[in-house]
Protein backbone atom coordinates (compact mmCIF):
# COMPACT_ATOMS: atom_id res chain seq x y z
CA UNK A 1 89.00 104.73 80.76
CA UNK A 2 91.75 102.18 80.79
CA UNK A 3 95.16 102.84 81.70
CA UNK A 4 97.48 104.90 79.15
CA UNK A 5 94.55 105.67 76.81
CA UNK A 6 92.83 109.49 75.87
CA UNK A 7 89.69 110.20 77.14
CA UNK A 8 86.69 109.55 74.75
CA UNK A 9 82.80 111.01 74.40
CA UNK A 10 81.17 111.29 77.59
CA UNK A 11 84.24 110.94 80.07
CA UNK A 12 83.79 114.61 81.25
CA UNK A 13 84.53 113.96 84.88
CA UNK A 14 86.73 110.74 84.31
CA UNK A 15 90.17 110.74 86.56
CA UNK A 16 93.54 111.34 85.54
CA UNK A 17 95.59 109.44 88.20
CA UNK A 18 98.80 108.21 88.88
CA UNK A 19 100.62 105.55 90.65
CA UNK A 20 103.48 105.83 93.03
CA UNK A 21 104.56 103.13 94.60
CA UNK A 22 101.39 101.21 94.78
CA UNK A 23 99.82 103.97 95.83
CA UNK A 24 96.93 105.60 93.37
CA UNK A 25 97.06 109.42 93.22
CA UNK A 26 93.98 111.28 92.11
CA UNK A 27 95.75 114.41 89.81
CA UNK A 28 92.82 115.69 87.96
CA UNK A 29 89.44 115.33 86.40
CA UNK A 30 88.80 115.41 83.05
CA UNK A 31 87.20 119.10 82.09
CA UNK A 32 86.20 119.15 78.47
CA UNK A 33 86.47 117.23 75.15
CA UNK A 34 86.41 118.33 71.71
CA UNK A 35 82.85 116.85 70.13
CA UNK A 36 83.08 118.58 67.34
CA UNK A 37 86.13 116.18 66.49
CA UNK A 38 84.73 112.59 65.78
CA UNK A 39 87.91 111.03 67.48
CA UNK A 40 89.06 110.11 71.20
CA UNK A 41 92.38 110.71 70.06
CA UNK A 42 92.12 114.63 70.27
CA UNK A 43 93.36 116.69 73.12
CA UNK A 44 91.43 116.54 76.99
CA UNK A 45 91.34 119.22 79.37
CA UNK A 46 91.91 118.35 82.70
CA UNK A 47 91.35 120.54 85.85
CA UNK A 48 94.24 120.47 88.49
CA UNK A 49 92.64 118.68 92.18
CA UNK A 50 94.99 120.17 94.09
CA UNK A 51 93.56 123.16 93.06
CA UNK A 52 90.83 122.24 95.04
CA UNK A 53 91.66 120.65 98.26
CA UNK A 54 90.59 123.03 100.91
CA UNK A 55 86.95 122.63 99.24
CA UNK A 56 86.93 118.85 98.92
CA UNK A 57 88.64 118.62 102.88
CA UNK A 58 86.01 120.74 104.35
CA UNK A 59 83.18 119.30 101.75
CA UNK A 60 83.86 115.49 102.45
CA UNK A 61 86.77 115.26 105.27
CA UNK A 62 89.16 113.73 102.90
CA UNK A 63 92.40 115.15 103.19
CA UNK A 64 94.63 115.71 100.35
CA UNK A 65 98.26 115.56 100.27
């Protein structure tokens, strides 16, 4: 996915990050997409990371802030 695009078919799983002062934050991971629209220009669902850090900490010893 380039930067400030949608997601398209088959970018379940793609990132949603953000930069802060040349720093690149991970914020979420694309969930779902629409398929029965023919267009990447329809709404994504993205599930929250932070939502998960205790799991990813323990899982891979990354810490998230």
């Amino acid at each position: 996915t380039h930067p400030m695009t949608n997601t398209c078919h088959n970018d379940m799983g793609g990132p949603l990050m953000r930069e802060k002062n040349g720093v690149w934050y991970l914020y979420g991971l694309s969930a779902t997409k629409d398929y029965a629209v023919n267009s990447c220009s329809s709404a994504t669902i993205f599930t929250r990371v932070s939502s998960f850090c205790s799991n990813i900490a323990s899982t891979t010893g990354v810490k998230c802030i």
